[in-house]
Protein backbone atom coordinates (compact mmCIF):
# COMPACT_ATOMS: atom_id res chain seq x y z
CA UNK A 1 0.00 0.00 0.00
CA UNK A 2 2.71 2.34 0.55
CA UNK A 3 4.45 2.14 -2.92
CA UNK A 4 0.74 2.31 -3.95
CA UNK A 5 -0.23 5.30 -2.37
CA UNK A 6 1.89 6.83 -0.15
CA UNK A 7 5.49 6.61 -2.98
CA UNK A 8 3.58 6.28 -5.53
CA UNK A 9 6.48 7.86 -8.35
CA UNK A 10 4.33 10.78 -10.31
CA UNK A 11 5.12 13.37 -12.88
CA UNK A 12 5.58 17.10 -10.98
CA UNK A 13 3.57 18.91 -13.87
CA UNK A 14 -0.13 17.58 -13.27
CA UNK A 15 -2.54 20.22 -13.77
CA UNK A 16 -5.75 20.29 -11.51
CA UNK A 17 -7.25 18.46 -14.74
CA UNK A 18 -5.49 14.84 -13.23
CA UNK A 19 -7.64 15.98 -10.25
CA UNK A 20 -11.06 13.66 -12.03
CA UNK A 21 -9.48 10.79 -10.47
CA UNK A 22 -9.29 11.21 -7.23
CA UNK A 23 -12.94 13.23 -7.26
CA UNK A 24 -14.43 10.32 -8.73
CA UNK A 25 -12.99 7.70 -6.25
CA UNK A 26 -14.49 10.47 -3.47
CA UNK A 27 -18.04 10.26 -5.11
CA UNK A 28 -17.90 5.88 -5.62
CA UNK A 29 -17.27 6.28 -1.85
CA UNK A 30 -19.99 8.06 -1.29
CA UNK A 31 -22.78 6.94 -3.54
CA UNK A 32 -22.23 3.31 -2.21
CA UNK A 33 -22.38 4.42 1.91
CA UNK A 34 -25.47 6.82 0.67
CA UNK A 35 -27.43 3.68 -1.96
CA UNK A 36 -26.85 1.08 1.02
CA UNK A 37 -28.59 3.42 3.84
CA UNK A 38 -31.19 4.07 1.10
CA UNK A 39 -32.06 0.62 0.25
CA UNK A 40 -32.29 -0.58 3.68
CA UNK A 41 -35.81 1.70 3.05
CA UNK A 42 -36.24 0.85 -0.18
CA UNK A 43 -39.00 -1.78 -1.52
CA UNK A 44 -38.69 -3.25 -5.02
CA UNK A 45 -42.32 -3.41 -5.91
CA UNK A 46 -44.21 -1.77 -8.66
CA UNK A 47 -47.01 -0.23 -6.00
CA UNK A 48 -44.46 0.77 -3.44
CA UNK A 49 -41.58 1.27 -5.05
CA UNK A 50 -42.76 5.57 -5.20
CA UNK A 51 -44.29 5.45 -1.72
CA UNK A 52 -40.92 3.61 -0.09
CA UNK A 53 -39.15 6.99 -1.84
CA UNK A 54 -41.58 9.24 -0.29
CA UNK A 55 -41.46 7.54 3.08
CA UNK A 56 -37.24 8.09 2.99
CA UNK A 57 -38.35 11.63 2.00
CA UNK A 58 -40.36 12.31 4.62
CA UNK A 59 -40.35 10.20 7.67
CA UNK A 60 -36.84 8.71 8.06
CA UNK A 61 -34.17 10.55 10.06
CA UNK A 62 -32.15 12.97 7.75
CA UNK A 63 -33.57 10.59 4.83
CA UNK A 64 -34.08 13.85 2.51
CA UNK A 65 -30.50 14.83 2.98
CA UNK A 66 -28.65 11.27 2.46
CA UNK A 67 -31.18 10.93 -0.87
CA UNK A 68 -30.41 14.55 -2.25
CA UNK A 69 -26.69 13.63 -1.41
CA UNK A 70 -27.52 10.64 -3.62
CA UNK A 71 -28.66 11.90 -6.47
CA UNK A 72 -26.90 15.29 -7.02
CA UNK A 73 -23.75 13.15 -6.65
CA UNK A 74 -24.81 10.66 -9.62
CA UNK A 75 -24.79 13.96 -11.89
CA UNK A 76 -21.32 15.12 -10.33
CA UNK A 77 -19.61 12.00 -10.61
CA UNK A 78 -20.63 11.73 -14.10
CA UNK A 79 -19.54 15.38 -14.65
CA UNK A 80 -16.00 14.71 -13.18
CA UNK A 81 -16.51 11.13 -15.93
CA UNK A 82 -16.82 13.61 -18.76
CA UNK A 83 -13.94 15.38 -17.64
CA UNK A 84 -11.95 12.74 -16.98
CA UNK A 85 -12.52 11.38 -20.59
CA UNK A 86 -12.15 15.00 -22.11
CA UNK A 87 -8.60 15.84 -20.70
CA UNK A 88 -7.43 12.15 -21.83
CA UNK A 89 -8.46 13.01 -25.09
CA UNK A 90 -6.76 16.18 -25.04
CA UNK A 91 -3.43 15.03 -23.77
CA UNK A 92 -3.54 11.78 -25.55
CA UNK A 93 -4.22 9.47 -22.46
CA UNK A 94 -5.52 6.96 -24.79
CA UNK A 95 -2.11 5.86 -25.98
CA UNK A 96 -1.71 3.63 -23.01
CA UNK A 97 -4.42 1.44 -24.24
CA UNK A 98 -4.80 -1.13 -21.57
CA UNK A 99 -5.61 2.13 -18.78
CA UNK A 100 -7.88 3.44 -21.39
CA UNK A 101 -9.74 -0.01 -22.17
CA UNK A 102 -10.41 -0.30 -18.22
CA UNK A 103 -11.51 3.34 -18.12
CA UNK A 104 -14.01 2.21 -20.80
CA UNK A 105 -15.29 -0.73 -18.74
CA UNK A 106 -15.44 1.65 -16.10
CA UNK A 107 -17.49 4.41 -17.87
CA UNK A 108 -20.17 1.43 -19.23
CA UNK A 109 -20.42 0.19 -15.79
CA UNK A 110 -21.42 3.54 -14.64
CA UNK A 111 -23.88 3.79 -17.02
CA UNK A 112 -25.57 1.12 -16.47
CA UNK A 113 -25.62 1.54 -12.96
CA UNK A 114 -27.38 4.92 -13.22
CA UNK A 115 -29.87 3.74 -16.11
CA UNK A 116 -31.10 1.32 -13.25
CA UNK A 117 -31.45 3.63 -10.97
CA UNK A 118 -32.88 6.42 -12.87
CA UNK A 119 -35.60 3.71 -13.06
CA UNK A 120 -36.06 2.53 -9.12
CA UNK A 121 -38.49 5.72 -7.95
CA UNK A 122 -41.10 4.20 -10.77
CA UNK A 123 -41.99 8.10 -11.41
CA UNK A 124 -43.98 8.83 -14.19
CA UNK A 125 -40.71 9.88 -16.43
CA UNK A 126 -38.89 6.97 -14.73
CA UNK A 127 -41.36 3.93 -16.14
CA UNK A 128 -41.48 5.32 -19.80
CA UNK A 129 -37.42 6.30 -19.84
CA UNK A 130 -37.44 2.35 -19.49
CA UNK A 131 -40.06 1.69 -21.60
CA UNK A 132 -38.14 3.38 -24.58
CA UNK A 133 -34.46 2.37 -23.61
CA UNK A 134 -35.41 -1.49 -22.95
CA UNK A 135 -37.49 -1.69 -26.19
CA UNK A 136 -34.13 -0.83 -27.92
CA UNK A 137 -33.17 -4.42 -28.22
CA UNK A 138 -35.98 -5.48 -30.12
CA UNK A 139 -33.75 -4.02 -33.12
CA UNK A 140 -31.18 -7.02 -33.16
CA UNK A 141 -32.84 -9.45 -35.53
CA UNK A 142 -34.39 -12.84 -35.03
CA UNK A 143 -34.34 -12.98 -31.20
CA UNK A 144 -34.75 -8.99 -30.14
CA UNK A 145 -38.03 -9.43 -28.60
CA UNK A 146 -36.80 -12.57 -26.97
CA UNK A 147 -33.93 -10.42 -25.60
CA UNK A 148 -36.54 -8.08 -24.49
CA UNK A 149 -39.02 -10.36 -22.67
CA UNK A 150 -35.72 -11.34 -20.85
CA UNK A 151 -34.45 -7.76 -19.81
CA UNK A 152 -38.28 -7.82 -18.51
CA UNK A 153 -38.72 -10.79 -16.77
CA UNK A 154 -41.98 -10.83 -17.92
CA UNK A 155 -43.90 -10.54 -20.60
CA UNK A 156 -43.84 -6.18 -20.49
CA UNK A 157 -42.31 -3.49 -18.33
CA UNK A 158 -43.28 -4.16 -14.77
CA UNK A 159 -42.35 -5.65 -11.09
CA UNK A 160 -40.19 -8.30 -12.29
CA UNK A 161 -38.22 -5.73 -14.61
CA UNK A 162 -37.93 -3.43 -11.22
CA UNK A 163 -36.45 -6.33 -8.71
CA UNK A 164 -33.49 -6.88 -11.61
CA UNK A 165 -32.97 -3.52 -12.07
CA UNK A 166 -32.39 -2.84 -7.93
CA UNK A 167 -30.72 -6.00 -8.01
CA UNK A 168 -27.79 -4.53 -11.05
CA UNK A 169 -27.83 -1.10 -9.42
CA UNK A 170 -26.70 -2.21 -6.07
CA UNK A 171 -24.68 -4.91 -6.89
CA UNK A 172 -22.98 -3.41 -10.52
CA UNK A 173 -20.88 -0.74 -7.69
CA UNK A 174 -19.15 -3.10 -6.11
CA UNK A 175 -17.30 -4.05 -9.40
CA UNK A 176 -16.89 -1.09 -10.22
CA UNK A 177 -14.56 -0.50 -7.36
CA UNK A 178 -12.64 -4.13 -8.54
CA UNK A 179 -12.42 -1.75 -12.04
CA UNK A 180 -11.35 0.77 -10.45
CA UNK A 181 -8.64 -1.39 -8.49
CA UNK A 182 -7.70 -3.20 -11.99
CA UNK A 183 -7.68 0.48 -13.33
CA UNK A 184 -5.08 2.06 -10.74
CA UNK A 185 -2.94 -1.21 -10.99
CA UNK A 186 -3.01 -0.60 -14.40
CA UNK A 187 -1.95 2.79 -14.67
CA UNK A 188 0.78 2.54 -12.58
CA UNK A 189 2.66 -0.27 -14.41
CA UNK A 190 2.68 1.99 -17.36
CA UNK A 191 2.95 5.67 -15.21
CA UNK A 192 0.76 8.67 -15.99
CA UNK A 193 1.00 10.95 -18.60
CA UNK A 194 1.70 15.15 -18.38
CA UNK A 195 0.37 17.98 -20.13
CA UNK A 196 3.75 18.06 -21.73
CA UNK A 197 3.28 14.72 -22.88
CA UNK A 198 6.78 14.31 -22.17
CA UNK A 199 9.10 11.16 -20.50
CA UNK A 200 9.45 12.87 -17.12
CA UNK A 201 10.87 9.42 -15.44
CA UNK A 202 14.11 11.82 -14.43
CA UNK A 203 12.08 14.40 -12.13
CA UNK A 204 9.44 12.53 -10.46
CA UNK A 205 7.68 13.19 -7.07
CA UNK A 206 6.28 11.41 -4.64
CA UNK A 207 2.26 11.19 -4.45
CA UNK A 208 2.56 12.44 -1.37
CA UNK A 209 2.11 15.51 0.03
CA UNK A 210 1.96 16.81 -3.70
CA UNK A 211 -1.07 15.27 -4.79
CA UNK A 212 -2.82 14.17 -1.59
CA UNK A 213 -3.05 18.25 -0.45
CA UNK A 214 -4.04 18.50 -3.84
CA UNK A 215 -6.54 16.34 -4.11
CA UNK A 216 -7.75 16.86 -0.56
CA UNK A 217 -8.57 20.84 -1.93
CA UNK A 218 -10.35 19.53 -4.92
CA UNK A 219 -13.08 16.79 -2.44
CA UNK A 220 -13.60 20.19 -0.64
CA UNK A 221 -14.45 22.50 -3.19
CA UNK A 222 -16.49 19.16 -4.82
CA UNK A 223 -18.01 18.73 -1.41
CA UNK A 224 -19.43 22.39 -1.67
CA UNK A 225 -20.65 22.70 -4.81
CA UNK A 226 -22.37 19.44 -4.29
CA UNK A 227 -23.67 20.64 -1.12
CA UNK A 228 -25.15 23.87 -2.62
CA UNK A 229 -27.15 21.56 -4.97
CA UNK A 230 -28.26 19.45 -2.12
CA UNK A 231 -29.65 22.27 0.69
CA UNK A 232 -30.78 24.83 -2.15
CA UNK A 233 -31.67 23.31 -5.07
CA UNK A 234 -31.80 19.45 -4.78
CA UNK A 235 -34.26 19.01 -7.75
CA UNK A 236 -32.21 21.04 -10.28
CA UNK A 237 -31.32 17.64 -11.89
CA UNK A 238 -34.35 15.74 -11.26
CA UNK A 239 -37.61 16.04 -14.20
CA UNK A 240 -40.97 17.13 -12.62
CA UNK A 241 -42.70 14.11 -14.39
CA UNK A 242 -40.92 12.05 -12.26
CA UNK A 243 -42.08 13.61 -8.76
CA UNK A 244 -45.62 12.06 -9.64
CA UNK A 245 -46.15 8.07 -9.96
CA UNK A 246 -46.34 6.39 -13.26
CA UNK A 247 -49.08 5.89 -14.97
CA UNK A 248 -48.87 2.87 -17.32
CA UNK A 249 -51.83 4.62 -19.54
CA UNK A 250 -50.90 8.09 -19.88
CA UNK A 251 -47.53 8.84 -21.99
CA UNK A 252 -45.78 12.23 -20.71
CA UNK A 253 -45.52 14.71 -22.79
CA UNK A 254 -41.66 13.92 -23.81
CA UNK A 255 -39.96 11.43 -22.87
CA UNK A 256 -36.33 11.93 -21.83
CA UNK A 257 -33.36 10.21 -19.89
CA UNK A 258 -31.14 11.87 -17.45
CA UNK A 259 -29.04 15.12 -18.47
CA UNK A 260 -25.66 12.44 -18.60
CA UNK A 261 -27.37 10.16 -21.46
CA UNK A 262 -28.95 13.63 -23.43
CA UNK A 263 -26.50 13.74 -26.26
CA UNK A 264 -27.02 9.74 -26.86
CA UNK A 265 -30.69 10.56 -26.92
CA UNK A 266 -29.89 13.36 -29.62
CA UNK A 267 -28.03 10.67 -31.71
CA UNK A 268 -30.50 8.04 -31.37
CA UNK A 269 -33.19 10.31 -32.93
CA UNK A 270 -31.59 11.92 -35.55
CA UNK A 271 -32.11 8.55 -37.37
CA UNK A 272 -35.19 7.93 -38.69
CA UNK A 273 -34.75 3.82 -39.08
CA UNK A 274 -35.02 2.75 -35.15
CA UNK A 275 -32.18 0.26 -36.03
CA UNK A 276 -29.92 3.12 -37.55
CA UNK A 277 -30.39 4.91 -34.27
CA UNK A 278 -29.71 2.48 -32.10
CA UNK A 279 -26.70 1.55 -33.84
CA UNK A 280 -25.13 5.33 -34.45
CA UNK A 281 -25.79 5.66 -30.81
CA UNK A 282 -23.95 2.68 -29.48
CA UNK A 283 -21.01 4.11 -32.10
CA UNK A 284 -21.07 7.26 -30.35
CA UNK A 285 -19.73 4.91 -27.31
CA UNK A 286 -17.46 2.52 -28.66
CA UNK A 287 -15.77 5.07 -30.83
CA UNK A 288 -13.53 5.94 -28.42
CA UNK A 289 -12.26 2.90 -28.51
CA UNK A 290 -10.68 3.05 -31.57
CA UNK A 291 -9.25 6.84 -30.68
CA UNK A 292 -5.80 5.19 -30.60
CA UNK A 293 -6.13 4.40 -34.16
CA UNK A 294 -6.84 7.79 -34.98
CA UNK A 295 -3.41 9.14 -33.81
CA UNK A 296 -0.50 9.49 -36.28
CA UNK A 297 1.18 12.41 -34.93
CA UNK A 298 4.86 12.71 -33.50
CA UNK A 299 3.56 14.19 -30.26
CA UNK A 300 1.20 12.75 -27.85
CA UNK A 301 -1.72 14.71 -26.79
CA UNK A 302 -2.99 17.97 -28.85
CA UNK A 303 -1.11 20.44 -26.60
CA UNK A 304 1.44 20.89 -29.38
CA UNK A 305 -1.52 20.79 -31.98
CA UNK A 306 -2.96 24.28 -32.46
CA UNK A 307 -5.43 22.63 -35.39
CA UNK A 308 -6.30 19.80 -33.21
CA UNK A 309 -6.94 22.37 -30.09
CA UNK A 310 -9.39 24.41 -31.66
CA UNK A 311 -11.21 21.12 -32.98
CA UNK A 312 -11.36 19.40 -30.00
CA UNK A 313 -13.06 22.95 -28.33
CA UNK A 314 -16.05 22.90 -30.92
CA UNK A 315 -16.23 19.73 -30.82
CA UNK A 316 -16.81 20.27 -26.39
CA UNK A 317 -19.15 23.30 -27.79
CA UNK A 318 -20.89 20.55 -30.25
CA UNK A 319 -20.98 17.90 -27.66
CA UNK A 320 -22.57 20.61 -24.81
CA UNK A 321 -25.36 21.48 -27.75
CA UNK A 322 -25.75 17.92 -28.16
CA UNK A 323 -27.36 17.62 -24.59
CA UNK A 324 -29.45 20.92 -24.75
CA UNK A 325 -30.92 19.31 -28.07
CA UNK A 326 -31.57 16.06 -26.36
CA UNK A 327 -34.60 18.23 -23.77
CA UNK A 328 -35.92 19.65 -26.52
CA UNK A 329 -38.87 17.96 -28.71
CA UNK A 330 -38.60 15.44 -31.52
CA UNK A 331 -39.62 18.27 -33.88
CA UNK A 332 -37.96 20.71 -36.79
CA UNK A 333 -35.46 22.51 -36.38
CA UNK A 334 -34.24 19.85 -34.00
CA UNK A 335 -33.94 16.91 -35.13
CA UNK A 336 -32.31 18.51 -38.40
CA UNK A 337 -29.94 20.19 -35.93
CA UNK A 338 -29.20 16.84 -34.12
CA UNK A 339 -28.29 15.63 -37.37
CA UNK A 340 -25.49 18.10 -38.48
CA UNK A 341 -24.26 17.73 -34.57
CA UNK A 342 -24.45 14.31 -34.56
CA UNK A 343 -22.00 14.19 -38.13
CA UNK A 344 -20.00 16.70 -36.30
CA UNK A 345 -19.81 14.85 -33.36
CA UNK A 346 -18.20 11.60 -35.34
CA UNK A 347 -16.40 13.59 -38.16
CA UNK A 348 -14.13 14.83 -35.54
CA UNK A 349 -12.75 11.57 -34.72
CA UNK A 350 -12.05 11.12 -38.25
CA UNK A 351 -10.19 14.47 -38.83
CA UNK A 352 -7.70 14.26 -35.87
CA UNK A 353 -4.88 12.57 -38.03
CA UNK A 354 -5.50 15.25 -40.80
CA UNK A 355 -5.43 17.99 -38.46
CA UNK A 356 -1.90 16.40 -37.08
CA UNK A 357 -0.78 16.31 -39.97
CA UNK A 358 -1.57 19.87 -41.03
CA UNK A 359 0.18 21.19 -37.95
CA UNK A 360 3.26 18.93 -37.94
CA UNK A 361 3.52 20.25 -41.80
CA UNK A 362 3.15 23.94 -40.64
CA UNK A 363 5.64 23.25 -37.24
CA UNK A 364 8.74 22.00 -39.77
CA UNK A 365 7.74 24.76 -42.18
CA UNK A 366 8.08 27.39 -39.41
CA UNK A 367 11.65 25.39 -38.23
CA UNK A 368 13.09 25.56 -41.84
CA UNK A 369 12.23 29.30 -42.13
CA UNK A 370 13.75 30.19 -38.64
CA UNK A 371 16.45 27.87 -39.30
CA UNK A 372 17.58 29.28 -42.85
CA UNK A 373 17.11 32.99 -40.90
C-alpha cells in the first residue's frame, strides 16, 4: 500500500485536470455508503416502489439529505466522468491502451448503474425512460423481442423488470470498485502521462504531500458545490414528471433520460430507421475505442496541436449542444440540428490525423524558415 499510495512515483507537472481521479474515487465512496442506507428503506415493488421513496423523503431521520446527497452526486460524478474522458483526449491518455480499455469498462459500468437507478423511484418519467431504452433491443434481428421479454422478466415493463434492475444497481458498484482497483494497478505499471506529454521518469515526485493536499482541496471545493445543490436546489437535476407516480396509460408529454445520457438521446433520434439509431448511438460509445487508431502524430496529446486544439473545443461546444438538443422535442429545427451535430460529433474523430498532420507540416515549415534565418 505504501508504494501504492503513499510513494507512488508521479510526474511534478499535473494540472488540476489529473484531479477527475481522485474526485471520482471520493463520489464511488460516497454513492455506495449513501445507496446502502437508502435501500435498507427501499421496496422493489411496482405499488411501493414511489411510496418507499416518499417515506425516505419524509419520515426517516435525515432521509431527505442522504437521498439529495444521492442523487446530485450521480450527476457530479458523471460530470468529473466527462472530464476525466475530455482531458485524456486532449493530452492523448488513450495511448496507453490497456488504462484506457479499463476506463471504458469503467465508464459502461457507470452507465448502467445509473440507467437502473434512474428507473427505481417508478416516477412517471422513470417507467417510460425504461419503456423506450429497454425496447431498444428489439432491433437485433431474429431474437430482439426474446432479448426483451428477458431484460423484462416478464412478458412487459413491470415488477419483475424493477427487482433486476435494484438488483444490477446495487450490486454493478461493487465491481466497479474491482475496475477501479484493476484500473489504478493498471496505470501505474505503465505511469501517468503530463500535459507536456513528455518522459518525465528523471524528475518525479512522490504522491505524497503533492497530490494528496491536492486532491484533498479539490473533495472540498467538490463537497461544496455538491452541497449547494443538495440544501438549495436538490431538484435542479431531477424532471418534474418524475415527482408524480407512473401511470402505465398516460404517456408524458416527452420522454427523456437523465441530463448524462442527453447527447445519446440526440443521436438516437436523428435517425429515422429505429435500427440506424440504435446503432449510431452505441457508435457514439465505442468510438472511443478506436481513438488510438486515430493518432499518427509525433507528439502525444494535442497540446502541441494548435489545429487539433481548436477542434477538440467545438467539438466540447458541439458535444454541450448535443445535450441541450436532447430536452428539446422530436420536432424541426431539431432533429435537423441533431443531425449536423451528430456528423459533427463523429467527423471529428475522423479528422484528428489530418489535423496532425496539417500542424506537424506547418511546425517544420516554421523550423526551416527560422532555421535558414
Amino acid at each position: 500500500m505504501k508504494s501504492f499510495v503513499y510513494d507512488l512515483p508521479c510526474p511534478p507537472n499535473l494540472s488540476v485536470w489529473w484531479n477527475m481521479g481522485s474526485l471520482l474515487g471520493f463520489c464511488l465512496v460516497v454513492q455506495i455508503l449513501t445507496g446502502f442506507l437508502l435501500s435498507c428503506f427501499y421496496t422493489a415493488h411496482e405499488d411501493m416502489a414511489f411510496d418507499s421513496v416518499a417515506f425516505v423523503m419524509r419520515e426517516v431521520n435525515s432521509g431527505w439529505l442522504v437521498r439529495n446527497i444521492h442523487v446530485n452526486m450521480a450527476s457530479a460524478m458523471f460530470a468529473c466522468m466527462y472530464v476525466h474522458i475530455g482531458r485524456g483526449i486532449y493530452y492523448g491518455s488513450y495511448r496507453l491502451y490497456k488504462v484506457w480499455l479499463s476506463g471504458f469498462l469503467l465508464m459502461f459500468l457507470m452507465m448502467l448503474t445509473a440507467f437502473t437507478g434512474y428507473v427505481l423511484p417508478w416516477g412517471q418519467m422513470s417507467y417510460w425512460a425504461a419503456q423506450v431504452i429497454t425496447n431498444l433491443v428489439t432491433v437485433i434481428p431474429y431474437v430482439g423481442k426474446d432479448v426483451a421479454e428477458w431484460v423484462w422478466g416478464d412478458y412487459s415493463l413491470g415488477n419483475f423488470t424493477l427487482k433486476r434492475f435494484f438488483s444490477i444497481h446495487f450490486t454493478v458498484p461493487y465491481l466497479i470498485l474491482v475496475a477501479v482497483v484493476g484500473h489504478l494497478i493498471l496505470l501505474h505499471e505503465g505511469g501517468s502521462g503530463n500535459p507536456l506529454g513528455v518522459d518525465s521518469d528523471s524528475s518525479l515526485v512522490r504522491f505524497h504531500t503533492y497530490y494528496t493536499l491536492k486532491d484533498l482541496c479539490g473533495v472540498m471545493m467538490l463537497s461544496g458545490v455538491v452541497g449547494i445543490f443538495v440544501f438549495f436546489y436538490p431538484n435542479v437535476f431531477v424532471d418534474p414528471t418524475n415527482l408524480i407516480p407512473c401511470n402505465y396509460m398516460k404517456t408524458p408529454m416527452k420522454i427523456h433520460p437523465e441530463w448524462y445520457f442527453l447527447f445519446l438521446y440526440t443521436v438516437l433520434r436523428c435517425v429515422q430507421s429505429k435500427s440506424g439509431g440504435v446503432l449510431l448511438m452505441f457508435s457514439a460509445v465505442l468510438i472511443l475505442l478506436a481513438l488510438p487508431l486515430f493518432h499518427i502524430g509525433d507528439f502525444e496529446g494535442m497540446a502541441h496541436y494548435t489545429l487539433c486544439q481548436v477542434f477538440f473545443w467545438v467539438w466540447v461546444a458541439n458535444w454541450c449542444f448535443m445535450n441541450y438538443m436532447g430536452l428539446c422535442e422530436s420536432v424541426s429545427p431539431w432533429v435537423e440540428w441533431g443531425g449536423y451535430s451528430t456528423m459533427f460529433y463523429f467527423g471529428y474523430f475522423f479528422s484528428i490525423p489530418l489535423c496532425q498532420r496539417v500542424d506537424e507540416y506547418l511546425i517544420k515549415t516554421i523550423k526551416i524558415k527560422d532555421s535558414s534565418v
